[in-house]
C-alpha atoms as a PDB file:
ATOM      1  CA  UNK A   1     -35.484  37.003   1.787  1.00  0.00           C
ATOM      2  CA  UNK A   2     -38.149  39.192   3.151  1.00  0.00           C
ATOM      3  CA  UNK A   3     -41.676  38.792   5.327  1.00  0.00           C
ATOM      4  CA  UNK A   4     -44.125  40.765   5.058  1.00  0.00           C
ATOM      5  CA  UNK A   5     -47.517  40.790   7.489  1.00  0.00           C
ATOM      6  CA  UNK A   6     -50.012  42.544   7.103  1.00  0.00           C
ATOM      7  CA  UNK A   7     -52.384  42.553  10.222  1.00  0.00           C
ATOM      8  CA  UNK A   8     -55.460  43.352  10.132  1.00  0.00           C
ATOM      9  CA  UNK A   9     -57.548  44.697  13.246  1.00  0.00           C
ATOM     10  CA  UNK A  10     -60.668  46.800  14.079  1.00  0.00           C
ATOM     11  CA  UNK A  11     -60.565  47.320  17.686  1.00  0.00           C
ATOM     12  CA  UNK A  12     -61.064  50.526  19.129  1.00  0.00           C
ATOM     13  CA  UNK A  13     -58.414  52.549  21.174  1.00  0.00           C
ATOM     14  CA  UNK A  14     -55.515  51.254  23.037  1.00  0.00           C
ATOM     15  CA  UNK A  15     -56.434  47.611  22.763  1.00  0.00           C
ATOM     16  CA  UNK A  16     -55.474  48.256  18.884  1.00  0.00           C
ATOM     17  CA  UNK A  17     -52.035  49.835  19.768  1.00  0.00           C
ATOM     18  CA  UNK A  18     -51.667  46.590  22.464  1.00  0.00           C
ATOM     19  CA  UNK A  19     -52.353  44.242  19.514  1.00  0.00           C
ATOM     20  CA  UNK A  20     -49.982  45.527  17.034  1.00  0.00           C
ATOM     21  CA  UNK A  21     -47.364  45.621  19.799  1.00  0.00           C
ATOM     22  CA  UNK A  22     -47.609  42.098  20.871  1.00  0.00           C
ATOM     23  CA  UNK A  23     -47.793  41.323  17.515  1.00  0.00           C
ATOM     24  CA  UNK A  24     -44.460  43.256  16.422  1.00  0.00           C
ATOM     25  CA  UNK A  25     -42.926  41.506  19.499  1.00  0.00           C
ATOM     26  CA  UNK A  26     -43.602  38.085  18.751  1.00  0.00           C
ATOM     27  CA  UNK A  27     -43.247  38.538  14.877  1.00  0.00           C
ATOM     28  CA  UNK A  28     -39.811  37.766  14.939  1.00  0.00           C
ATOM     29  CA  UNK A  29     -40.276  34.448  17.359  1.00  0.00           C
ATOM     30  CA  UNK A  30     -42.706  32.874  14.593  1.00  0.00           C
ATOM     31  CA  UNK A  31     -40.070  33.860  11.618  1.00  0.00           C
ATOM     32  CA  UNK A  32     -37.190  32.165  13.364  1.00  0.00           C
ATOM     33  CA  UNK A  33     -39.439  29.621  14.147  1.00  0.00           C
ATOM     34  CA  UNK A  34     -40.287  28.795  11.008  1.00  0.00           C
ATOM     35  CA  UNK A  35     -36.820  28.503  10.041  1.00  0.00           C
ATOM     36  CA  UNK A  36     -34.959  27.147  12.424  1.00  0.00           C
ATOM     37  CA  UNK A  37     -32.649  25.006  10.096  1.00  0.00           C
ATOM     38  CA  UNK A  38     -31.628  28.340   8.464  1.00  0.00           C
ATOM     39  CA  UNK A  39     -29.391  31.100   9.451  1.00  0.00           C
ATOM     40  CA  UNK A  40     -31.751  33.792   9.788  1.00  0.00           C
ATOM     41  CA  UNK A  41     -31.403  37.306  11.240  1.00  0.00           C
ATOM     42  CA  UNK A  42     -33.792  40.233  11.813  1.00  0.00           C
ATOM     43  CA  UNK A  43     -32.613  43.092  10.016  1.00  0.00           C
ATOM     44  CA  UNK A  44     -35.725  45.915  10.763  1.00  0.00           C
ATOM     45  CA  UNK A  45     -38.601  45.936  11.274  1.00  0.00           C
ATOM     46  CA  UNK A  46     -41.728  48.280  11.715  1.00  0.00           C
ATOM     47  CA  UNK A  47     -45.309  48.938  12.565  1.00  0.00           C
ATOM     48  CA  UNK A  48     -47.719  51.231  10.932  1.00  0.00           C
ATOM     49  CA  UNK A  49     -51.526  51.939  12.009  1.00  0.00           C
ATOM     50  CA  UNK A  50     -53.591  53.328   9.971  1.00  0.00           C
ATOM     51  CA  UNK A  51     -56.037  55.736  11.768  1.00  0.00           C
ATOM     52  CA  UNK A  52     -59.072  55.902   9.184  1.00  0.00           C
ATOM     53  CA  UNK A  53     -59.227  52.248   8.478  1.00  0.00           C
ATOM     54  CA  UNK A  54     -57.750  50.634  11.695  1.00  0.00           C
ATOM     55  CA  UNK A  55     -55.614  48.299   9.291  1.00  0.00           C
ATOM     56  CA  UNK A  56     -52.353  47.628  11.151  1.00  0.00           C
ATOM     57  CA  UNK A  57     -49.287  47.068   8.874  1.00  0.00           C
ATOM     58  CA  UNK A  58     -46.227  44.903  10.254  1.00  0.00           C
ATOM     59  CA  UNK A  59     -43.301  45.037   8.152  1.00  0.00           C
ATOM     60  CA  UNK A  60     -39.819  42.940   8.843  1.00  0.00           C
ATOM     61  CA  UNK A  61     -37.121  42.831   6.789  1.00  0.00           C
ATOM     62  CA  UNK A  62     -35.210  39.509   7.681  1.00  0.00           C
ATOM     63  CA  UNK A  63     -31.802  38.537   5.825  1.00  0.00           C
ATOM     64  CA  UNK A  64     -30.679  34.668   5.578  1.00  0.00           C
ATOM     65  CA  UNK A  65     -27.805  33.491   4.974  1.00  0.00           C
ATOM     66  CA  UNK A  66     -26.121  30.148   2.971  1.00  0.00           C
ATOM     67  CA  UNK A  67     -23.385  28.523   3.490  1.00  0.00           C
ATOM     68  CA  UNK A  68     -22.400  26.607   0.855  1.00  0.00           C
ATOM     69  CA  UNK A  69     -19.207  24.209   0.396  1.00  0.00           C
ATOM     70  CA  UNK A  70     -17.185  23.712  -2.741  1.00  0.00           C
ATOM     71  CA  UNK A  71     -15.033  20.584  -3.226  1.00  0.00           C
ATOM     72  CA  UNK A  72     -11.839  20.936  -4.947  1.00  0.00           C
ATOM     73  CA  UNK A  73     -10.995  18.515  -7.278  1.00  0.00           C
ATOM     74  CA  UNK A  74      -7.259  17.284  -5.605  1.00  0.00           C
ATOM     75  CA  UNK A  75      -4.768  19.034  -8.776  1.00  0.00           C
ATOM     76  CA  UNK A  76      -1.763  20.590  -7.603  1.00  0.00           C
ATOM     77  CA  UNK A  77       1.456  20.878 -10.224  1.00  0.00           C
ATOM     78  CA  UNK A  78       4.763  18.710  -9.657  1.00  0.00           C
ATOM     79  CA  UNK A  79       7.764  18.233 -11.092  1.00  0.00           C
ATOM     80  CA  UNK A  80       8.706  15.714 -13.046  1.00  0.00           C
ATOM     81  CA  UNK A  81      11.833  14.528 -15.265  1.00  0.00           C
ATOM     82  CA  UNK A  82      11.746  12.757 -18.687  1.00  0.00           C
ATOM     83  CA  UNK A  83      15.056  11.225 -20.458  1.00  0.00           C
ATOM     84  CA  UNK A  84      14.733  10.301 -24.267  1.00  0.00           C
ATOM     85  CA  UNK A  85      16.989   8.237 -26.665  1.00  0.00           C
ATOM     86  CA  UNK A  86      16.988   8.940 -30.577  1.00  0.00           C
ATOM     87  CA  UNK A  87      18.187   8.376 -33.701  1.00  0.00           C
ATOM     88  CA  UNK A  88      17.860   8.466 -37.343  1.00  0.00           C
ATOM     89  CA  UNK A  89      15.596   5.856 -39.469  1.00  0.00           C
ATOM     90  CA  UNK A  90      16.104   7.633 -42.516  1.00  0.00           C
ATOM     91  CA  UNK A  91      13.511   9.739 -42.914  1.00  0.00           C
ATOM     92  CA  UNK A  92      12.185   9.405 -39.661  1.00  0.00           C
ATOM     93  CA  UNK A  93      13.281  10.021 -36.055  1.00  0.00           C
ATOM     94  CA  UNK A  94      12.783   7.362 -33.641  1.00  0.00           C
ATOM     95  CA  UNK A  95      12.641   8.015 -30.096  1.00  0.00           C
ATOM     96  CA  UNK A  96      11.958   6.552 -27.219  1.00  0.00           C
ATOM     97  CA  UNK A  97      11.666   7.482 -23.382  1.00  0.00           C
ATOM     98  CA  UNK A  98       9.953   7.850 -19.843  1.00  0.00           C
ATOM     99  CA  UNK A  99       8.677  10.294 -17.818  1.00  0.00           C
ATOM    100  CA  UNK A 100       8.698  10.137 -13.885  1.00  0.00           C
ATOM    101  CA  UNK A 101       7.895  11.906 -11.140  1.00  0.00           C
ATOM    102  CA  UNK A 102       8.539  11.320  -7.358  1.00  0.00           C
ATOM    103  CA  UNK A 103       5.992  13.740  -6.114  1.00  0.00           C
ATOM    104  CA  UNK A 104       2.481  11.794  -6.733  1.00  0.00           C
ATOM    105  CA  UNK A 105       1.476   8.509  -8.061  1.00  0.00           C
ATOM    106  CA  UNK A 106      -1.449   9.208 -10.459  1.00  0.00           C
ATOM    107  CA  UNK A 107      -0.796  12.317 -12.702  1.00  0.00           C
ATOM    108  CA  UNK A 108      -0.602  13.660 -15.995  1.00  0.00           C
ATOM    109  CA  UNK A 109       0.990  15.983 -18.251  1.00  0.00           C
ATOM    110  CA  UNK A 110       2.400  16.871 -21.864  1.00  0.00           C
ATOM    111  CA  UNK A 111       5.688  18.261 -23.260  1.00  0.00           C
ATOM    112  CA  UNK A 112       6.857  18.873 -26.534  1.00  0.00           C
ATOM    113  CA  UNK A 113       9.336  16.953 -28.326  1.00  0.00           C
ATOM    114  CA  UNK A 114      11.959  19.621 -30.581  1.00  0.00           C
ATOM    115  CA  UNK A 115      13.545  18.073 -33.313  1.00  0.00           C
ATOM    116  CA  UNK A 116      16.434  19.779 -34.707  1.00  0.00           C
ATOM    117  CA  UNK A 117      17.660  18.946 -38.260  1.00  0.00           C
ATOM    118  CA  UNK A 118      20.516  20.178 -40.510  1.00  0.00           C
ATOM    119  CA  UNK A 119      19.341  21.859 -43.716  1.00  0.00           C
ATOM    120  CA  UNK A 120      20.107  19.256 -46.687  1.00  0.00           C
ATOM    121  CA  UNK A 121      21.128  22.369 -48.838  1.00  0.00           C
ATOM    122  CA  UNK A 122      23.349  23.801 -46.221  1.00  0.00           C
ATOM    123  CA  UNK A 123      20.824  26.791 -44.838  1.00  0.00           C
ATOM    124  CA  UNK A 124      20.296  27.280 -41.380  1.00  0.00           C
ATOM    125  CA  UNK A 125      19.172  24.651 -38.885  1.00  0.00           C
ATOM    126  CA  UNK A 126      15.503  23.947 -38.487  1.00  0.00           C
ATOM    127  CA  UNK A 127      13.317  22.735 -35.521  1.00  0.00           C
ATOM    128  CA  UNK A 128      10.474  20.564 -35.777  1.00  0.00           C
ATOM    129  CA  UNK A 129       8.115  20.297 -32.827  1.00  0.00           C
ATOM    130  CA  UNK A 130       5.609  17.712 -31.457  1.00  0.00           C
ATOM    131  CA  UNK A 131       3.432  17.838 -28.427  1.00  0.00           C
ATOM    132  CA  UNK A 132       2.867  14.829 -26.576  1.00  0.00           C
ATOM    133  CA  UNK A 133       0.747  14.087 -23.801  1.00  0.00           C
ATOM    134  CA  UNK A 134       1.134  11.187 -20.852  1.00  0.00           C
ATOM    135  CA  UNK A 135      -0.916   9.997 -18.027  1.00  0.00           C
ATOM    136  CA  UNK A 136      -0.537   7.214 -15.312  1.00  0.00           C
ATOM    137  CA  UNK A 137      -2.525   6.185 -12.146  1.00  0.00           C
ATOM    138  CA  UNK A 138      -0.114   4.797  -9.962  1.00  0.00           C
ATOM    139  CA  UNK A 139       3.805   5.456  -9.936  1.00  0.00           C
ATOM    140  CA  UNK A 140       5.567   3.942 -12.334  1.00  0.00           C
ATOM    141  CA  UNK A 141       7.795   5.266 -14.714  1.00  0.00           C
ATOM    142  CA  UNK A 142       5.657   6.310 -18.193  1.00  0.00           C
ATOM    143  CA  UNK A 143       7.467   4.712 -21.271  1.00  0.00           C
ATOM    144  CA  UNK A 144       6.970   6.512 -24.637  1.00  0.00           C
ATOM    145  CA  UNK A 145       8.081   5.823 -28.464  1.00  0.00           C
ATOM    146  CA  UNK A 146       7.221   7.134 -32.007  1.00  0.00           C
ATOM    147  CA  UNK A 147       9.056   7.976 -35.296  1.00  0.00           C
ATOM    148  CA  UNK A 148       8.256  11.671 -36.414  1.00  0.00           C
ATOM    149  CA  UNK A 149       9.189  12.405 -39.877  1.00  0.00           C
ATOM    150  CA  UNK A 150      11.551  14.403 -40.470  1.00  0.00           C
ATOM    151  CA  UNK A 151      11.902  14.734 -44.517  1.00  0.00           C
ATOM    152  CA  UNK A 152      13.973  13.458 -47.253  1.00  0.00           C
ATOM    153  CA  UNK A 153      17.484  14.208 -46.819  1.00  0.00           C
ATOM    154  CA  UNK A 154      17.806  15.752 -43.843  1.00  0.00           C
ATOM    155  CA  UNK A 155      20.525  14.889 -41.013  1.00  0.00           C
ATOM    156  CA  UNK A 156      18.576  14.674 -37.741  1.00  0.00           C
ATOM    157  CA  UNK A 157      21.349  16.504 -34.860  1.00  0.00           C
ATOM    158  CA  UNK A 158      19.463  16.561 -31.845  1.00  0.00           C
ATOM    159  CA  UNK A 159      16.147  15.717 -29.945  1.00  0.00           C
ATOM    160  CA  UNK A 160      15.325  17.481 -27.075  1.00  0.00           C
ATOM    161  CA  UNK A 161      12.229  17.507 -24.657  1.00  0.00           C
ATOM    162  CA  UNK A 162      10.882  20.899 -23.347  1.00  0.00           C
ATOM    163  CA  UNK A 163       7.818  22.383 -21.933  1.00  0.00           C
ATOM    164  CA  UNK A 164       7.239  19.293 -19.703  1.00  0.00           C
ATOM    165  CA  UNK A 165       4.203  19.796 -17.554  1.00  0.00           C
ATOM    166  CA  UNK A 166       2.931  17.632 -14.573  1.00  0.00           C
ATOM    167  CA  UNK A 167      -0.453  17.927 -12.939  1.00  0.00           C
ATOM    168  CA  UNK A 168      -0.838  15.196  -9.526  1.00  0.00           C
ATOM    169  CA  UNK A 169      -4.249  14.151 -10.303  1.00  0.00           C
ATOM    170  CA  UNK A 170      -5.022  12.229  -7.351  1.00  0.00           C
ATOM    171  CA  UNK A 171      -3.848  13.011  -3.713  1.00  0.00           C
ATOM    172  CA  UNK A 172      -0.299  14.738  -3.560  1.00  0.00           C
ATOM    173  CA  UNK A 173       2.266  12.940  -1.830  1.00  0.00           C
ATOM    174  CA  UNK A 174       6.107  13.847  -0.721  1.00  0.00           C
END
């Protein structure tokens, strides 16, 4: 931010000079003044007088400064386990399981669900893969369950759970 004056006085001889100097001197008194709530500081400031005209020209550069706060949201990761159960409906797996964490109560997350399956004409294995998200608010264990197809004829060999994320959403606790 910057103030400019401009003052503006025809008196003759040194009683000009003695105006423009009392006036430089208490410039910076009716700035900070005027803002006292504010952080304000006088940077420069100067005088100029000029002789044909008897204008007298203040100039003060004054700097202010904010300070301005900036809430964090409370989010800091944890770690958290998850144990599943499976097994084969035909042409669907069915699984079922929790997620907990002892770090925080309320939190949040996702982690991805692979489901290996045996080729029905004898090729290679093949992974199929499902995100899933969770969420709680206090700190209970989350359950989970769903049947994710898996195809006609196939042999369903594994289910595992990787990628699990955790995110304490409300104030982190030991």
């Amino acid at each position: 931010m910057f103030a400019r004056l401009q003052l503006i006085r025809r008196v003759p001889g040194s009683r000009l000079l003695l105006t423009a100097l009392c006036s430089l001197l208490l410039l910076p008194v009716v700035v900070a003044a005027a803002t006292a709530d504010q952080n304000v500081s006088q940077k420069t400031s100067s005088m100029a007088v000029d002789k044909d005209t008897g204008v007298i020209t203040l100039h003060v550069d004054i700097e202010k400064s904010t300070i301005a706060e900036v809430k964090q949201s409370i989010s800091t990761s944890c770690q958290a386990t998850i144990l599943i159960n499976y097994q084969q409906l035909n042409t669907v797996a069915s699984v079922e399981g929790t997620v907990e964490n002892t770090m925080c109560g309320a939190s949040s997350g996702d982690f991805e669900l692979a489901i290996s399956l045996k080729d029905p004409d004898g090729g290679d294995p093949k992974v199929l893969e499902f995100t899933e998200k969770w969420q709680r608010s206090d700190s209970q264990a989350v359950k989970f369950s769903g049947n994710y197809p898996i195809g006609d004829n196939a042999e369903l060999l594994r289910v595992r759970a990787r990628k699990l994320h955790c995110i304490c959403t409300g104030a982190a606790t030991n």
